[in-house]
C-alpha atoms as a PDB file:
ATOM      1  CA  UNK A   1     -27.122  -2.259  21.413  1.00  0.00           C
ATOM      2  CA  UNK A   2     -24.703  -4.583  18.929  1.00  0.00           C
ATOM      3  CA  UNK A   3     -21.799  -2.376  17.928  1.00  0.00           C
ATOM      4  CA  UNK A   4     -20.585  -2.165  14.459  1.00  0.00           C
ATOM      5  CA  UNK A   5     -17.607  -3.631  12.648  1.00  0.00           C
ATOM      6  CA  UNK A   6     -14.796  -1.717  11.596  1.00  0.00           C
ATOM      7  CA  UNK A   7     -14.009  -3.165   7.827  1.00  0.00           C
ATOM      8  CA  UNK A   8     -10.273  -2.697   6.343  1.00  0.00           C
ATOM      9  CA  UNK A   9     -11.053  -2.888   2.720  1.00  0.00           C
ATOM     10  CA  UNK A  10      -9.043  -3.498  -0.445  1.00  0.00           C
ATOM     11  CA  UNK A  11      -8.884  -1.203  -3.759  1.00  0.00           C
ATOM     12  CA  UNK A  12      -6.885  -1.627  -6.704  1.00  0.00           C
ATOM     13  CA  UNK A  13      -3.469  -1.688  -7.009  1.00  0.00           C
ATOM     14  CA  UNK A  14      -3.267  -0.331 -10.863  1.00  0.00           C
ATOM     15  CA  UNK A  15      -5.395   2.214 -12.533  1.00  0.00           C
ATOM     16  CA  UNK A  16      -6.342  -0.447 -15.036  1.00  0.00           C
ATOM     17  CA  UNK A  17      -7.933  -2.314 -12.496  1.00  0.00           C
ATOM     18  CA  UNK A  18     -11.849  -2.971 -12.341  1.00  0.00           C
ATOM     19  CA  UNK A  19     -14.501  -4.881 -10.516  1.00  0.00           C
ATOM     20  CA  UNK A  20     -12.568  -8.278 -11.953  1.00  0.00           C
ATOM     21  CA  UNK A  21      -9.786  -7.194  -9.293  1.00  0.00           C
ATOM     22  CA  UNK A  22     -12.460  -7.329  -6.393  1.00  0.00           C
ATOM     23  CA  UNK A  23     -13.623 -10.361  -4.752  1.00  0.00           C
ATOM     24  CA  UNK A  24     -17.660 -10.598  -4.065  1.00  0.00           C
ATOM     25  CA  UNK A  25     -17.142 -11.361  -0.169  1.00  0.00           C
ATOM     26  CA  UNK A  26     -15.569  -7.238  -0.434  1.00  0.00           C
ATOM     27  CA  UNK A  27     -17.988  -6.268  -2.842  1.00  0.00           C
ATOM     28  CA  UNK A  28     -21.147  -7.551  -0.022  1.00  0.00           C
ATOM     29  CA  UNK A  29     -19.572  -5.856   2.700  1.00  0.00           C
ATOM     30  CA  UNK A  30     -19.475  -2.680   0.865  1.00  0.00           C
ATOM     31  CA  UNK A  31     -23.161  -3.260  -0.692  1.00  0.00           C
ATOM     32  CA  UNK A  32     -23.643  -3.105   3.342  1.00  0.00           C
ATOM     33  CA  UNK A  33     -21.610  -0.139   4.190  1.00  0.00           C
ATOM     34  CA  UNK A  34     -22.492   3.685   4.347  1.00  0.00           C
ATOM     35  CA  UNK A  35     -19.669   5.166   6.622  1.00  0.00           C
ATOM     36  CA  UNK A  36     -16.196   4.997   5.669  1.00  0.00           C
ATOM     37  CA  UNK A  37     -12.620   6.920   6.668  1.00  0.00           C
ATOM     38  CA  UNK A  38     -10.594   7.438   3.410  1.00  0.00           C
ATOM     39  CA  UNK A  39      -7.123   8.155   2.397  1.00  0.00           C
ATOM     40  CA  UNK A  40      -8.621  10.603  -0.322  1.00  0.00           C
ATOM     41  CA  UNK A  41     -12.357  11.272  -0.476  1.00  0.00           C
ATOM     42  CA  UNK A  42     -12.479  11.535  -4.389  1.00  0.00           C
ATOM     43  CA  UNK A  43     -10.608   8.228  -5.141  1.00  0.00           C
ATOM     44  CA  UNK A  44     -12.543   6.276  -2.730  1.00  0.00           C
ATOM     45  CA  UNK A  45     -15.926   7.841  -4.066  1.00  0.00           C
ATOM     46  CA  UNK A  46     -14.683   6.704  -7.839  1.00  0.00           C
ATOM     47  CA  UNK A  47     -13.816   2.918  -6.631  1.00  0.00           C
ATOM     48  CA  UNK A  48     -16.749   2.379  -5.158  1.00  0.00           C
ATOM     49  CA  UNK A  49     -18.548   3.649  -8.547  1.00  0.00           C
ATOM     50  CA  UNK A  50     -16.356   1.648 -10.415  1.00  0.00           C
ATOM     51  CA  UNK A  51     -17.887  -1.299  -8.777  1.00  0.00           C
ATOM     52  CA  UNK A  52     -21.549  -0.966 -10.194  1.00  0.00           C
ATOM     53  CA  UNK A  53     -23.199  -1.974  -7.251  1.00  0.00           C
ATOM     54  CA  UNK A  54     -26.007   0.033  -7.588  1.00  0.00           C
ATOM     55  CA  UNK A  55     -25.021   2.114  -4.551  1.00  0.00           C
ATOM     56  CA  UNK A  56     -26.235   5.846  -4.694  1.00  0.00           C
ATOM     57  CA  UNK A  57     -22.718   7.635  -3.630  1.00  0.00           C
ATOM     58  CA  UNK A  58     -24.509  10.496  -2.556  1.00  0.00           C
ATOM     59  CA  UNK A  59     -25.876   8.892   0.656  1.00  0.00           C
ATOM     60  CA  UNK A  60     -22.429   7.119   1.186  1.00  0.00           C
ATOM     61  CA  UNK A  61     -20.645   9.496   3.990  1.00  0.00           C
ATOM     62  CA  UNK A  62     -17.201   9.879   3.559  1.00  0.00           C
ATOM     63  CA  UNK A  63     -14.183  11.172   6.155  1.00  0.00           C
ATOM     64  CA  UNK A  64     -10.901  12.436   4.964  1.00  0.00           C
ATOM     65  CA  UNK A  65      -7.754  10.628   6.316  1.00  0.00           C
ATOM     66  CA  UNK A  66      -5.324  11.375   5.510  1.00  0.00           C
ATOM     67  CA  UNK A  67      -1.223  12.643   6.907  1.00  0.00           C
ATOM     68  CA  UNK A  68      -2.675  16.025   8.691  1.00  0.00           C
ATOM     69  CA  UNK A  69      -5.133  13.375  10.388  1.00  0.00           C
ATOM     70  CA  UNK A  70      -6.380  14.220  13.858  1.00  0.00           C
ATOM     71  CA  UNK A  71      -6.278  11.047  16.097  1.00  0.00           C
ATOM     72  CA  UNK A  72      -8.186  13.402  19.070  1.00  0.00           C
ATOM     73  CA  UNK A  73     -11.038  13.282  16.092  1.00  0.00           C
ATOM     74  CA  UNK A  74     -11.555   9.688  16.602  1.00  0.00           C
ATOM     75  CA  UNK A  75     -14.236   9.388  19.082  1.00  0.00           C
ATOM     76  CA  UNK A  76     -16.178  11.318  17.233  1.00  0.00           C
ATOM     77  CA  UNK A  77     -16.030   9.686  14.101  1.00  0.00           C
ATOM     78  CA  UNK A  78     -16.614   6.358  15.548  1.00  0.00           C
ATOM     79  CA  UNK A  79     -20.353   7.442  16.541  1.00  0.00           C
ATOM     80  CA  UNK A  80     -21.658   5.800  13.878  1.00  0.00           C
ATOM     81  CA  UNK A  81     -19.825   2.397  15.086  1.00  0.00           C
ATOM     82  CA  UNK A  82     -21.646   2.664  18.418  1.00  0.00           C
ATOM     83  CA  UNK A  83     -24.719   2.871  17.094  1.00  0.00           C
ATOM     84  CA  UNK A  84     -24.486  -0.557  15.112  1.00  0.00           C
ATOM     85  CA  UNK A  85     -23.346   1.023  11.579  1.00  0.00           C
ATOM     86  CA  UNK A  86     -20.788  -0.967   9.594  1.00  0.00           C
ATOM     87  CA  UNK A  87     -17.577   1.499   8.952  1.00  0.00           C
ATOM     88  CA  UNK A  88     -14.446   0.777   6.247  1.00  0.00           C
ATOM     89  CA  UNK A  89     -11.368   2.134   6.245  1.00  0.00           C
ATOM     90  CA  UNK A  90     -10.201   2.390   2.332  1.00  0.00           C
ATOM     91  CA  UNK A  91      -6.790   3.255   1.198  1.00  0.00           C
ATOM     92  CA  UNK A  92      -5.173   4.796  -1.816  1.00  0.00           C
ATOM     93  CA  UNK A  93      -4.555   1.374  -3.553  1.00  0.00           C
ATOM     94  CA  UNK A  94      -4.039  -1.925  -2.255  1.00  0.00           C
ATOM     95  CA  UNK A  95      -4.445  -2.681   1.856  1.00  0.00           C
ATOM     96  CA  UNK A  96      -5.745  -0.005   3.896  1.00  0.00           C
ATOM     97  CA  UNK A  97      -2.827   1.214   7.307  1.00  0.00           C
ATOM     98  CA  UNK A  98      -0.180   0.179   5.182  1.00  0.00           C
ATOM     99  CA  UNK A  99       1.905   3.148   4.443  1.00  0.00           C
ATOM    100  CA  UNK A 100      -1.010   5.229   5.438  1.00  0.00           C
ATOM    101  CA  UNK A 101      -2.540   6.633   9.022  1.00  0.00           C
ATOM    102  CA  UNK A 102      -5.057   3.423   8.884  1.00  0.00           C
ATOM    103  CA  UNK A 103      -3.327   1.898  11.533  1.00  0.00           C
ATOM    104  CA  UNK A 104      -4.438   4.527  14.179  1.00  0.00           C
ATOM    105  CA  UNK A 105      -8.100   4.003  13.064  1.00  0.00           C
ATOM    106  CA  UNK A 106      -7.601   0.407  14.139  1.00  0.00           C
ATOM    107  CA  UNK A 107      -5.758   0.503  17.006  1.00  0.00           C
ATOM    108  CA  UNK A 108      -8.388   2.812  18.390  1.00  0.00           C
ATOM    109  CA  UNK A 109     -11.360   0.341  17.367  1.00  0.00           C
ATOM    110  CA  UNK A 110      -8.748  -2.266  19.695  1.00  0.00           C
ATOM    111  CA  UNK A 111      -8.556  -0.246  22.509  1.00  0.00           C
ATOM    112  CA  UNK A 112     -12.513   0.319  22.147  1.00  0.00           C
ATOM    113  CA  UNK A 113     -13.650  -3.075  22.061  1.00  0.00           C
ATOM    114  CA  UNK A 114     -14.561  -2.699  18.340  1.00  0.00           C
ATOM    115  CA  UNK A 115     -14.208  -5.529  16.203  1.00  0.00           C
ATOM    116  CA  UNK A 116     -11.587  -5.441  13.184  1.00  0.00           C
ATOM    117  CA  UNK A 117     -12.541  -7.093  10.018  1.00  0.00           C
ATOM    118  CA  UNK A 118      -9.396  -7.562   7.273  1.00  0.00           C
ATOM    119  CA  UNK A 119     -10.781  -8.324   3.917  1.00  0.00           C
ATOM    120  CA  UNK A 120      -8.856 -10.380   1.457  1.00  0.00           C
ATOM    121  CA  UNK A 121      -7.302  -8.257  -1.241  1.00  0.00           C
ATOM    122  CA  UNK A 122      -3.792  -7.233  -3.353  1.00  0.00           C
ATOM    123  CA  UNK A 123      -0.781  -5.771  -1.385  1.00  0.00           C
ATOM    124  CA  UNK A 124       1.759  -4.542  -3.470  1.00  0.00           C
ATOM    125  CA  UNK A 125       4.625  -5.414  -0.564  1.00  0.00           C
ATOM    126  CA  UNK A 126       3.482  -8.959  -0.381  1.00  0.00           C
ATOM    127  CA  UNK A 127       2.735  -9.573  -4.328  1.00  0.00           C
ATOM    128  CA  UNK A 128       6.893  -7.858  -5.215  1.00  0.00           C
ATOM    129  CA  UNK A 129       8.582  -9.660  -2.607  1.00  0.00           C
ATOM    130  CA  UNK A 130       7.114 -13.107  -3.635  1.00  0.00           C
ATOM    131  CA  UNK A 131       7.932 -12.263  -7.463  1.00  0.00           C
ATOM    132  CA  UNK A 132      11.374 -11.363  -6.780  1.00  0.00           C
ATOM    133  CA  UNK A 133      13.120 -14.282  -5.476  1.00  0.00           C
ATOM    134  CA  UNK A 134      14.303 -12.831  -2.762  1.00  0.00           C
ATOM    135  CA  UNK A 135      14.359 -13.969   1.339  1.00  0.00           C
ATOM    136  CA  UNK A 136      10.712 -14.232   1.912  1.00  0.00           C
ATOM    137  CA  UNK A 137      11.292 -15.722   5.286  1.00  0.00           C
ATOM    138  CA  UNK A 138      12.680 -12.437   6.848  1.00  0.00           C
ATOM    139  CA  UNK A 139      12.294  -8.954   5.373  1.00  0.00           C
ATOM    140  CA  UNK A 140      11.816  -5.010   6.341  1.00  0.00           C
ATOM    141  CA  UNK A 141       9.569  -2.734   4.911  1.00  0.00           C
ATOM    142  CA  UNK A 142      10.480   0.612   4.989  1.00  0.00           C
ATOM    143  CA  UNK A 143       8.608   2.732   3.017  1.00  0.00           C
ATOM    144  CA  UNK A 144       9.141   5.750   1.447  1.00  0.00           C
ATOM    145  CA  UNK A 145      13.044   6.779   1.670  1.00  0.00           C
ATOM    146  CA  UNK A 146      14.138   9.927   2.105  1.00  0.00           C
ATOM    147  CA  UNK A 147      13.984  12.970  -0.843  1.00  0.00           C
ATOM    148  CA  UNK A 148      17.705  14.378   0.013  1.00  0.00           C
ATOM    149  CA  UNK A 149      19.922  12.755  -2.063  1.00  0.00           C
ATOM    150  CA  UNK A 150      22.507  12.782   0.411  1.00  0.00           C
ATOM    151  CA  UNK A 151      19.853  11.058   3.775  1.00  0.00           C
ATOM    152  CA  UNK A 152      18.546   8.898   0.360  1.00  0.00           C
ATOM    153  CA  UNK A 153      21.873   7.176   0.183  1.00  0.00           C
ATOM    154  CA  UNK A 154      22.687   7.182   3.439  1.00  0.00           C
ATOM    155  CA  UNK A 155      19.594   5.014   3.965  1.00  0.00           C
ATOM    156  CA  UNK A 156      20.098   2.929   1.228  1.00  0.00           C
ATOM    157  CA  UNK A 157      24.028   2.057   2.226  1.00  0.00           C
ATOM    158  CA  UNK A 158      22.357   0.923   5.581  1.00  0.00           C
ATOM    159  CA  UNK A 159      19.489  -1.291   3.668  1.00  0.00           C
ATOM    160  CA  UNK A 160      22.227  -3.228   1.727  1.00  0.00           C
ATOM    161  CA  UNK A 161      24.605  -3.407   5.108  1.00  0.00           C
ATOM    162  CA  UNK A 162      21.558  -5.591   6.817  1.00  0.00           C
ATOM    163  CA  UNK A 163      21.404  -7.382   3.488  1.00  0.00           C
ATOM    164  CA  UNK A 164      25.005  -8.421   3.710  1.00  0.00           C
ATOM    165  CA  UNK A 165      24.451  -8.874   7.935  1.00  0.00           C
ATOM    166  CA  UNK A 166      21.825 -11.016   7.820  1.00  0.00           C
ATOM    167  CA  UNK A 167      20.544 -11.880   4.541  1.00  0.00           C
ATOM    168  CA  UNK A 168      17.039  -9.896   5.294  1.00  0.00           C
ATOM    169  CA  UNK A 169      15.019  -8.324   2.215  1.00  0.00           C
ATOM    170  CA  UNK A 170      14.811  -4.759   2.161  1.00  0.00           C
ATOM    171  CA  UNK A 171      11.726  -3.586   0.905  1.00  0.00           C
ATOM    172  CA  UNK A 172      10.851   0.155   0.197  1.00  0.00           C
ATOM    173  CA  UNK A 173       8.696   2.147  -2.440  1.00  0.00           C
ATOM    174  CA  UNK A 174       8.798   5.662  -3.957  1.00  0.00           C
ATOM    175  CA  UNK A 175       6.580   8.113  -5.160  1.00  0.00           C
ATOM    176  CA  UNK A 176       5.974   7.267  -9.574  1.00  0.00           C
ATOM    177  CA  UNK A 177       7.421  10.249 -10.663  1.00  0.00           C
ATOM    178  CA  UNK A 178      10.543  10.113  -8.797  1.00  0.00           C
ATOM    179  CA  UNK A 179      10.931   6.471  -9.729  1.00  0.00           C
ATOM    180  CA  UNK A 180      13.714   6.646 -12.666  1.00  0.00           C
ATOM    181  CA  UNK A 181      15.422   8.633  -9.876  1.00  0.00           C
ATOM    182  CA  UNK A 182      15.317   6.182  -7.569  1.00  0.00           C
ATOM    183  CA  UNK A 183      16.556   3.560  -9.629  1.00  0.00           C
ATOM    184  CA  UNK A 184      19.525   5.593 -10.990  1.00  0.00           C
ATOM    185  CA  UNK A 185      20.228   6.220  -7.264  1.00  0.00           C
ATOM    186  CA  UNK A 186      20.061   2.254  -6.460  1.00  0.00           C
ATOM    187  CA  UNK A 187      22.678   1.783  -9.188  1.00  0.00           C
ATOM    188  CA  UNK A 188      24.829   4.309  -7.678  1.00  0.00           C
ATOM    189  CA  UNK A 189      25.250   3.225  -4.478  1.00  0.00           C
ATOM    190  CA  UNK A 190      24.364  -0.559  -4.293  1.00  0.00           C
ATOM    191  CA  UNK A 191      27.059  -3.387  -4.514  1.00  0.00           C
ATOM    192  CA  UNK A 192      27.325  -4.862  -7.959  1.00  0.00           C
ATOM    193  CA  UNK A 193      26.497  -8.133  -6.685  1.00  0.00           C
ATOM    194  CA  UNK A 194      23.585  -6.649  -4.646  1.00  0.00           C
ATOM    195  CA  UNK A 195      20.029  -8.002  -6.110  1.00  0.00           C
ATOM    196  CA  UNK A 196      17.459  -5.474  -6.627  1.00  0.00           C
ATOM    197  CA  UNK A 197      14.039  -6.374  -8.085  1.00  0.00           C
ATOM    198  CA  UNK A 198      11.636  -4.504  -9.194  1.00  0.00           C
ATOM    199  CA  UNK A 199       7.649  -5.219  -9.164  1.00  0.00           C
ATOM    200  CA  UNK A 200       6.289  -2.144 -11.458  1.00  0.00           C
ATOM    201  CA  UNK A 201       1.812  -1.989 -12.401  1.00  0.00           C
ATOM    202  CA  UNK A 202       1.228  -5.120 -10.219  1.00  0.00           C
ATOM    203  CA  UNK A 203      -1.884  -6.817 -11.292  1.00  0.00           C
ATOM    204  CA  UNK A 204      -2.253  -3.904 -13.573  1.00  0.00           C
ATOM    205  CA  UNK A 205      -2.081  -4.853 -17.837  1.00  0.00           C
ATOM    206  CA  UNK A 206       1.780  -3.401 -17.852  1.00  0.00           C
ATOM    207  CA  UNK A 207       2.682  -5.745 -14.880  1.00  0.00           C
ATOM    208  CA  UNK A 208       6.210  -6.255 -14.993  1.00  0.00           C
ATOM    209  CA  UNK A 209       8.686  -8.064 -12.465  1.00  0.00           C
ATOM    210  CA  UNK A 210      12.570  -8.331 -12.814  1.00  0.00           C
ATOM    211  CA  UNK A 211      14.973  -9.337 -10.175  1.00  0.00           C
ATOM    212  CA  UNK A 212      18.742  -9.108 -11.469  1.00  0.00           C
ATOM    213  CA  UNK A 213      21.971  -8.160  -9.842  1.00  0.00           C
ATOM    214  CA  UNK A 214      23.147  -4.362  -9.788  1.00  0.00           C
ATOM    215  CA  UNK A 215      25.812  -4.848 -12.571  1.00  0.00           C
ATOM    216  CA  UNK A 216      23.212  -5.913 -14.997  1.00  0.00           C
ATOM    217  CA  UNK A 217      20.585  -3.547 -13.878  1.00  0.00           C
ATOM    218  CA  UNK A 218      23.681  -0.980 -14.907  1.00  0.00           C
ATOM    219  CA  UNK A 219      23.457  -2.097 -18.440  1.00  0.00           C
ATOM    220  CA  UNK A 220      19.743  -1.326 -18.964  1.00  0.00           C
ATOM    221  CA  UNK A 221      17.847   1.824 -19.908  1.00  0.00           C
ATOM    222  CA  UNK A 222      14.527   0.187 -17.893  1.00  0.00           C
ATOM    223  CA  UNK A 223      11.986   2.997 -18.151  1.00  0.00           C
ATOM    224  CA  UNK A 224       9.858   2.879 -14.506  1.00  0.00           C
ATOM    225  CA  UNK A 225       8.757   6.810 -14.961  1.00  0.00           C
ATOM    226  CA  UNK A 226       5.534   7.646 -13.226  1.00  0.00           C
ATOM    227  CA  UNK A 227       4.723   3.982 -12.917  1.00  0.00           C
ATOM    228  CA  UNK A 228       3.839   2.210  -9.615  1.00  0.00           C
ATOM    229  CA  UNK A 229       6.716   0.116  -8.306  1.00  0.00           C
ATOM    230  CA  UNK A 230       7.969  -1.782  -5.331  1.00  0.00           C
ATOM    231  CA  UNK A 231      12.070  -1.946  -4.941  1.00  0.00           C
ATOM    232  CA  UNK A 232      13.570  -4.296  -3.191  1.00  0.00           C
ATOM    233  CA  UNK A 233      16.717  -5.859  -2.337  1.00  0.00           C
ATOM    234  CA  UNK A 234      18.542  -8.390  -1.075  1.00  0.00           C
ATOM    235  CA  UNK A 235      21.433 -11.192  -1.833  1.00  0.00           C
END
């Protein structure tokens, strides 16, 4: 029997997003699809509405995963794959096993012969790092940093020390609410002459992207509260 594919599929990136955002080639594949392994059941149940494909949701079958995942749950939930059913792997927003336990779904579907499908859609890391002007030959991205203030700037000295090393782009995200935090943070401890951009609602109707040195960012009251934004820096 023909084994199914494992589909990584895109979502939006901004909450004004619609079907505009999504390309047709995703939009067939999920016209096609019935199983799916999802950061957060309700989200993904709401994007594919959003889509007006004239899918009934109800019959759609949807598997939570998300960080108290169960990799040892796997084999189980790959049944449908082995039967010849289509399966996606939706995210939060943007790529799916970016920044999310994704990645474990597909290196399973590696180690079992399964083939991996990538889909063409939005990534937040790719779409700030190519607005800001920075080293887009060699860069890290590292996440979320850490909520203690004190391991926070600790890990953000070390960021701007492989700036200054090696001239890399440090790329890193934080949760919207703790944003204007983060920022006042950056200001803090970052070189003056440090660059640190800022990619806040990409592709979203309040897109904004500004990529200044430290000293000037020190100057402005830039309001990121509760918006969703990619930091990065670099020289």
């Amino acid at each position: 029997m023909e084994k199914g594919k494992l589909y990584l599929i895109p979502t939006y990136l901004s909450i004004t997003n619609n079907g505009d955002n999504i390309t047709n080639a995703v939009k067939n594949v999920i016209r096609k699809t019935s199983y799916y392994l999802v950061e957060n059941v309700r989200t993904a149940r709401r994007y594919i509405a959003s889509l007006h494909l004239g899918l009934d949701i109800e019959t759609i079958h949807f598997e939570p995963m998300d960080k108290r995942f169960n990799e040892q749950a796997l084999p189980e939930l790959f049944k449908p794959l082995l039967t010849g059913e289509n399966m996606g792997i939706l995210s939060e927003a943007g790529l799916p096993a970016i920044a999310d336990p994704g990645n474990l779904v597909v290196r399973y579907a590696h180690q079992e012969d399964l083939e991996v499908v990538c889909l063409e859609g939005t990534s937040s890391i790719i779409l700030g790092l190519i607005s800001s002007g920075l080293n887009g030959q060699q860069f890290t991205f590292h996440g979320y940093l850490p909520i203690d203030p004190v391991l926070r700037e600790k890990k953000i000295k070390a960021m701007e020390q492989t700036v200054l090393k090696n001239g890399y782009s440090q790329i890193f995200m934080e949760t919207p609410y703790r944003n204007q935090q983060m920022l006042t943070a950056l200001c803090k401890v970052l070189r003056s002459d440090t660059v640190l951009a800022i990619g806040a609602d990409l592709t979203g109707q309040e897109q904004c992207t500004r990529s200044k040195k430290v000293s000037v960012w020190k100057k402005e009251d830039f309001k990121i509260d509760k918006i969703p934004c990619i930091f990065s820096i670099g020289i």
